[in-house]
Protein backbone atom coordinates (compact mmCIF):
# COMPACT_ATOMS: atom_id res chain seq x y z
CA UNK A 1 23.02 39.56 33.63
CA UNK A 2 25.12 38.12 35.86
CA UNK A 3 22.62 37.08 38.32
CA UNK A 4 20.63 35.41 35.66
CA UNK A 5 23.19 33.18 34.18
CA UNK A 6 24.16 32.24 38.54
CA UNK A 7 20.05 31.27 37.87
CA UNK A 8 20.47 29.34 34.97
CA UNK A 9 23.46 27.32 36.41
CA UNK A 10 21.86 26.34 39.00
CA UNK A 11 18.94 25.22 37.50
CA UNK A 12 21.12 22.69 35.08
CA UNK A 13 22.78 21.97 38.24
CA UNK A 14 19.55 20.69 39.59
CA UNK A 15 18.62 18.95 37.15
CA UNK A 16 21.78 16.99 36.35
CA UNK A 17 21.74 16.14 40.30
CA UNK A 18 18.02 14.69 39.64
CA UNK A 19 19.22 12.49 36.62
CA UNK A 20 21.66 10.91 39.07
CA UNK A 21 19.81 10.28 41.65
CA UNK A 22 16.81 9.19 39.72
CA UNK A 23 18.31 6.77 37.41
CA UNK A 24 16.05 5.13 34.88
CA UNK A 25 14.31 1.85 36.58
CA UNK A 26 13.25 -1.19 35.32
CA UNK A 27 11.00 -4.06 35.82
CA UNK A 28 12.21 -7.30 34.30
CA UNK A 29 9.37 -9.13 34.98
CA UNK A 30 7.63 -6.53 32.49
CA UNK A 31 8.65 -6.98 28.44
CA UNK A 32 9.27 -4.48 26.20
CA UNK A 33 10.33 -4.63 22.21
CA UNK A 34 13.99 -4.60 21.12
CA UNK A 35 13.95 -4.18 17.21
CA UNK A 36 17.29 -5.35 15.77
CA UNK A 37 17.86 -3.71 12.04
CA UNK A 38 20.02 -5.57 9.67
CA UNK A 39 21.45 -3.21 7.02
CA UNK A 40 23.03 -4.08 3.74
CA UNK A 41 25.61 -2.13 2.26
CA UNK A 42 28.95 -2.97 0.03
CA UNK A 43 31.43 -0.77 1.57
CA UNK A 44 30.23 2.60 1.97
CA UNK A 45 27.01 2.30 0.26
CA UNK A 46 23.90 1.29 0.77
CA UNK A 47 23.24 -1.66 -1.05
CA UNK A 48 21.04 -1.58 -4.17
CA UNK A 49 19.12 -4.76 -5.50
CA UNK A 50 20.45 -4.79 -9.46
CA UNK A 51 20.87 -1.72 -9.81
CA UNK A 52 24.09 -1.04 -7.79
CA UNK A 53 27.48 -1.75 -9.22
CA UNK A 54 30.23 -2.30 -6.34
CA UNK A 55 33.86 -3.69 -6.40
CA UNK A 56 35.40 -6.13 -4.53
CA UNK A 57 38.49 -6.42 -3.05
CA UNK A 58 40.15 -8.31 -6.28
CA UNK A 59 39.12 -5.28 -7.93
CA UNK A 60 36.03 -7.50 -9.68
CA UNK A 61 32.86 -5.53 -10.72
CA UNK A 62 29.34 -7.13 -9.65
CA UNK A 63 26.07 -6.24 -8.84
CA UNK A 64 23.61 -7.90 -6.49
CA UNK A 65 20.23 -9.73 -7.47
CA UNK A 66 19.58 -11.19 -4.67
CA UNK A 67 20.82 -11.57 -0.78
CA UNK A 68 18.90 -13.21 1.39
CA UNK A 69 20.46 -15.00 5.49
CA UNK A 70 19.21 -16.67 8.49
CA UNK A 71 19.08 -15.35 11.53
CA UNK A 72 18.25 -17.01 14.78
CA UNK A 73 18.85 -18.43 18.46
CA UNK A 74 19.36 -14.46 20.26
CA UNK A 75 20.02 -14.16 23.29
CA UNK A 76 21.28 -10.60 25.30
CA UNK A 77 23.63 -9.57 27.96
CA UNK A 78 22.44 -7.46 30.38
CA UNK A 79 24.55 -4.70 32.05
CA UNK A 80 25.17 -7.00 35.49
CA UNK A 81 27.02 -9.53 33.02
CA UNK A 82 23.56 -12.23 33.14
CA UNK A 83 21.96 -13.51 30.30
CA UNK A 84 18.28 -13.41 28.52
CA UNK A 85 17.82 -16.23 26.16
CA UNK A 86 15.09 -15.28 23.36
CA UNK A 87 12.68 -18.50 23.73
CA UNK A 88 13.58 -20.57 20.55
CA UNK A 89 9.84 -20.52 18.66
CA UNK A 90 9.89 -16.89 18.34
CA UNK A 91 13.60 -16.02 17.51
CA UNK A 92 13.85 -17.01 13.77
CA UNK A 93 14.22 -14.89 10.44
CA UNK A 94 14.69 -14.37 7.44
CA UNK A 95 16.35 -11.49 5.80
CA UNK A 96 15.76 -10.48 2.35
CA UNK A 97 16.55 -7.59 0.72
CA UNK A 98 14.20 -7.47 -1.68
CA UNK A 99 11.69 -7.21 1.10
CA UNK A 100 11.87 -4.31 3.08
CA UNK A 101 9.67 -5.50 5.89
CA UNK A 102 12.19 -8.34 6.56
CA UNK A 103 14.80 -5.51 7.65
CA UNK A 104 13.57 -5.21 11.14
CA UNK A 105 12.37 -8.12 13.32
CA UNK A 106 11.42 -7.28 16.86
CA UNK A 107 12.24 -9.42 19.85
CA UNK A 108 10.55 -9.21 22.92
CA UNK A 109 12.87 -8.84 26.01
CA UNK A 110 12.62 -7.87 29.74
CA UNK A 111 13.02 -4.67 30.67
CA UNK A 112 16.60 -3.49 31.30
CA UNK A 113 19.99 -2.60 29.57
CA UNK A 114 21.85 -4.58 27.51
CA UNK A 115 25.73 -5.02 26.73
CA UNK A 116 26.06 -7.36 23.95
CA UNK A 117 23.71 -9.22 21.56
CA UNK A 118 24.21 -12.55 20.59
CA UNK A 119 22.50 -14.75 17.53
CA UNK A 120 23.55 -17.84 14.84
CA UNK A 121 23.87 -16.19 11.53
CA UNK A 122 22.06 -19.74 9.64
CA UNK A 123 20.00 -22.14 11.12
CA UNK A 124 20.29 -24.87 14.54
CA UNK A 125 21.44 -28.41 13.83
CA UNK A 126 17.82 -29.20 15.68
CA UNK A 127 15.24 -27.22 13.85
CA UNK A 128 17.42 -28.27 10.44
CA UNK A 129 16.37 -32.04 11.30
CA UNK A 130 12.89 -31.92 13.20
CA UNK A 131 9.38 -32.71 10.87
CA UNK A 132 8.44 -31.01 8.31
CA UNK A 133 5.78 -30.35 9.49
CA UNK A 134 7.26 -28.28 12.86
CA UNK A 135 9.09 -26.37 10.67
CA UNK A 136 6.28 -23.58 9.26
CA UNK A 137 6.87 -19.95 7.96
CA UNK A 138 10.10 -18.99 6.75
CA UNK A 139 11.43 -22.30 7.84
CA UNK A 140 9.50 -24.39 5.55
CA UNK A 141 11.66 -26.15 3.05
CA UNK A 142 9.19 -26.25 0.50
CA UNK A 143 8.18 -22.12 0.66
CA UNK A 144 11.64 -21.27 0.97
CA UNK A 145 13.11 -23.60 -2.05
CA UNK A 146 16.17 -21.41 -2.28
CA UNK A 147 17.24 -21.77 1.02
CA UNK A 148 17.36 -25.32 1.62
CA UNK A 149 19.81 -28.03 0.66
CA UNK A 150 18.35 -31.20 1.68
CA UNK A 151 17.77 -33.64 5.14
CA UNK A 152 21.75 -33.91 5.78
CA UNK A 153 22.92 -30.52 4.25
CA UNK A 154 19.90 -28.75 5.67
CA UNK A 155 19.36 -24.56 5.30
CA UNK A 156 21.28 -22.18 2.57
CA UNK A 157 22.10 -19.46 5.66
CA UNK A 158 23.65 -17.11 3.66
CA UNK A 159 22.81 -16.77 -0.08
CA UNK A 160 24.01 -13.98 -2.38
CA UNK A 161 23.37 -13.98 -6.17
CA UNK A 162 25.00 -11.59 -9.31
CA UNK A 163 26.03 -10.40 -12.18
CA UNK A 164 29.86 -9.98 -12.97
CA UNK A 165 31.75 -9.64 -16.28
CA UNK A 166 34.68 -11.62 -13.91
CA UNK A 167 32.48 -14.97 -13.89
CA UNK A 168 33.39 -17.08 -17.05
CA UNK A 169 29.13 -17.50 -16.86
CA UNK A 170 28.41 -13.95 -15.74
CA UNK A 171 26.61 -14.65 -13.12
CA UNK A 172 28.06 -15.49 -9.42
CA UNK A 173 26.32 -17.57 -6.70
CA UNK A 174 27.07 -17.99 -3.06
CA UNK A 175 24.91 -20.83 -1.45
CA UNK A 176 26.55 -20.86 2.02
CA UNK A 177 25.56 -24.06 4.30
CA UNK A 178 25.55 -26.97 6.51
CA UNK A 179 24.86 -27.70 10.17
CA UNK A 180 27.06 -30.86 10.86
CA UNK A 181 24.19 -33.50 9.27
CA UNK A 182 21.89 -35.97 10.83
CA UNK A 183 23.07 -38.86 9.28
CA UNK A 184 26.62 -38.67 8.33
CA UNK A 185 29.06 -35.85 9.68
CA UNK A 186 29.48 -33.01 6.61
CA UNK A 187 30.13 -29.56 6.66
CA UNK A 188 29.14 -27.04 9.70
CA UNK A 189 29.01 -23.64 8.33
CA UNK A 190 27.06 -22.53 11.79
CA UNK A 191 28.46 -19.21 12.76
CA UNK A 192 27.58 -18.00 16.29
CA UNK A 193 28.07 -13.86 16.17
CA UNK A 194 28.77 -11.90 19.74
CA UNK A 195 28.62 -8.22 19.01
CA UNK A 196 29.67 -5.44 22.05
CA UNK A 197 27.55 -2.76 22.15
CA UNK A 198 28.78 -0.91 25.27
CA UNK A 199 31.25 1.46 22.66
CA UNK A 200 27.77 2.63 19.90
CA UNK A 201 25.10 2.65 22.26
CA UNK A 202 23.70 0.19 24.97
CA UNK A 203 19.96 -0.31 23.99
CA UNK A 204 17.35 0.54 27.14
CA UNK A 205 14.19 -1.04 26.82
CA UNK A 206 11.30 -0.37 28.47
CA UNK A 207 7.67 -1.31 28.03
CA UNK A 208 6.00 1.38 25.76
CA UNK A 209 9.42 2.81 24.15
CA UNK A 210 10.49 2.17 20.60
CA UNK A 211 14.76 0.56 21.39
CA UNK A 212 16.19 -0.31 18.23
CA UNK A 213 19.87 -2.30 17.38
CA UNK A 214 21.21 -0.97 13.97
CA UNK A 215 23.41 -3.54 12.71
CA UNK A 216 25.28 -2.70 9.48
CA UNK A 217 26.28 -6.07 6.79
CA UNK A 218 28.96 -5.36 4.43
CA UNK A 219 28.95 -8.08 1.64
CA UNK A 220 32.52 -6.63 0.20
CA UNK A 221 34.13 -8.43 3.51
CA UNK A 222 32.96 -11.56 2.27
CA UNK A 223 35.28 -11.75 -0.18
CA UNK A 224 37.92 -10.15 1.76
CA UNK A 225 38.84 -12.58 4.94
CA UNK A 226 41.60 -14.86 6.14
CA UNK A 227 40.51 -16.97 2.50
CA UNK A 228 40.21 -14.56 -0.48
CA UNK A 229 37.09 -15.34 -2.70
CA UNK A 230 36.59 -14.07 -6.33
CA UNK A 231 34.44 -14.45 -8.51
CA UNK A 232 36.12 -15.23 -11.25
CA UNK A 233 37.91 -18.77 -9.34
CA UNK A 234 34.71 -19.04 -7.06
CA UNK A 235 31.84 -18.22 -9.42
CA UNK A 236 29.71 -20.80 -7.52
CA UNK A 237 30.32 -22.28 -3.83
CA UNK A 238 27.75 -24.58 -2.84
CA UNK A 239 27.10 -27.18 -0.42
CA UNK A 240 31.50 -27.99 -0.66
CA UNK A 241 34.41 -27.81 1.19
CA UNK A 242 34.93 -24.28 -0.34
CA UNK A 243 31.80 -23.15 1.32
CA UNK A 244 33.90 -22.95 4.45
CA UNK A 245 36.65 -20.67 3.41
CA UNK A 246 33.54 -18.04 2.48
CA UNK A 247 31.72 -18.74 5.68
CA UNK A 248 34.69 -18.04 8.10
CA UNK A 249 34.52 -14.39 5.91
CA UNK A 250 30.72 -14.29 7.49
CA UNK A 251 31.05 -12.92 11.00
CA UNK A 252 33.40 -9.67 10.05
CA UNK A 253 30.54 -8.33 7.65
CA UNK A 254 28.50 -7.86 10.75
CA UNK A 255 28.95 -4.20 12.67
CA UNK A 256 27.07 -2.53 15.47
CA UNK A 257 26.95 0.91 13.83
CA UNK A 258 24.49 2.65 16.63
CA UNK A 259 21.86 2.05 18.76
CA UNK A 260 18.14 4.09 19.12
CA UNK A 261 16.82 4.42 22.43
C-alpha cells in the first residue's frame, strides 16, 4: 500500500512539473472568440421581464417591462499590461432583455490572456453624429425608435421601463442619454467602464476554445449611488439635467462575477 501511494505521488508530481514547464502558448497573430455575457439581476435575483417584483433601496416596489443598454468601443488588457483595441465596426450592441440572443455578443480577439476589459456603456460622440445612412443594425435611429433622442441628444444608452404603485402614474421610465452634442454643448452621459478580472478569473483564449466573460448588472444600484433616485420623485428622467445624477449610478451595477475558460 505504501509503495503504491510513493507511485501515485510521483506521478502527480510529474505531472504538475509538466504543467510548469509547458505553460499554455499562444499565437497573437491567430484570433480566437471572447464571448462577454451581460446578466440582469435586481439584487440577488435573476431578473424577470414583468413578472418579477423587486424593491429598491427607498423600499419602493416595481417590476421591470423593459431594459434594454448600449454597449460598445472594447478594448482588453493583456497580462504584459498592453492593449487590444476591438476595431470600431464590429464592437457595438445592443442588450435587451427581452431577447435572449442579445445576452452574449462575441468579440474576436488575439490569442492570449487578458487582465481587464474595457467598453462605453452608451454610444461614441462619432457614430451618434455620422449619416444615417452609416449607422445600420442596431444603430439605426429609425429601427431602434426607443433608443434614440435626436441629432444633438443622440442614443437612449440605458433605458429601463415599469410598473410601481410609488409613481403618482404607475409606471416609471428611465431614458438615460447624451454624448456632449454636435451642435451646441448638452449633457454627456458617456460612461467608460474598466472592470479587473485578475481576482474572478482571467479569460484564456485560444483559437478553437469556447472563453466566456460573465458580467453580472444589478438595476437595484441604480437607484442606490452617490444621488438617490426613486420613483416616486423621479418617475421619469429623460434627456435633463437629472439624467446625470442616474447615470453616475451606471458604472457600480456592472460586476465581473466569473470567468469560463
Amino acid at each position: 500500500m505504501k509503495i503504491f501511494s510513493v507511485i501515485i505521488c510521483f506521478i502527480a508530481l510529474f505531472f504538475i512539473s509538466c504543467s510548469k514547464d509547458n505553460p499554455v502558448s499562444y499565437n497573437p497573430s491567430v484570433s480566437g472568440p471572447l464571448s462577454v455575457e451581460f446578466d440582469n439581476i435586481a439584487g440577488s435575483d435573476d431578473l424577470q421581464l414583468i413578472s418579477g417584483m423587486y424593491t429598491d433601496v427607498n423600499g419602493e416596489h416595481f417590476s421591470v417591462s423593459k431594459l434594454k443598454y448600449y454597449v460598445s468601443n472594447f478594448s482588453l488588457v493583456r497580462s504584459d499590461g498592453t492593449v487590444y483595441t476591438v476595431p470600431q465596426d464590429s464592437c457595438y450592441f445592443l442588450i435587451d432583455e427581452s431577447d435572449e440572443s442579445t445576452h452574449e455578443p462575441t468579440l474576436h480577439v488575439p490569442e492570449g490572456e487578458y487582465r481587464a476589459i474595457n467598453f462605453i456603456l452608451g454610444v461614441d460622440s462619432l457614430h451618434s453624429t455620422l449619416d444615417k445612412n452609416l449607422r445600420p443594425g442596431i444603430l439605426n435611429p429609425d429601427t431602434h425608435d426607443d433608443m434614440y433622442f435626436g441629432v444633438d441628444s443622440g442614443y437612449v444608452f440605458f433605458n429601463l421601463e415599469g410598473n410601481s404603485n410609488s409613481s403618482p402614474t404607475g409606471t416609471f421610465e428611465y431614458h438615460l442619454g447624451g454624448y456632449g452634442g454636435s451642435t451646441v454643448p448638452v449633457i454627456n452621459n458617456i460612461k467608460k467602464i474598466s472592470l479587473d478580472l485578475t481576482q474572478r478569473g482571467m479569460p484564456q483564449v485560444k483559437r478553437g476554445k469556447e472563453t466566456n466573460i460573465h458580467l453580472m448588472i444589478d438595476v437595484l444600484k441604480l437607484f442606490d449611488g452617490d444621488m438617490l433616485i426613486s420613483i416616486s420623485g423621479d418617475p421619469e428622467i429623460g434627456f435633463e439635467q437629472r439624467s446625470v445624477d442616474a447615470s453616475n449610478n451606471l458604472p457600480a451595477m456592472i460586476d465581473h462575477d466569473h470567468t469560463e475558460n
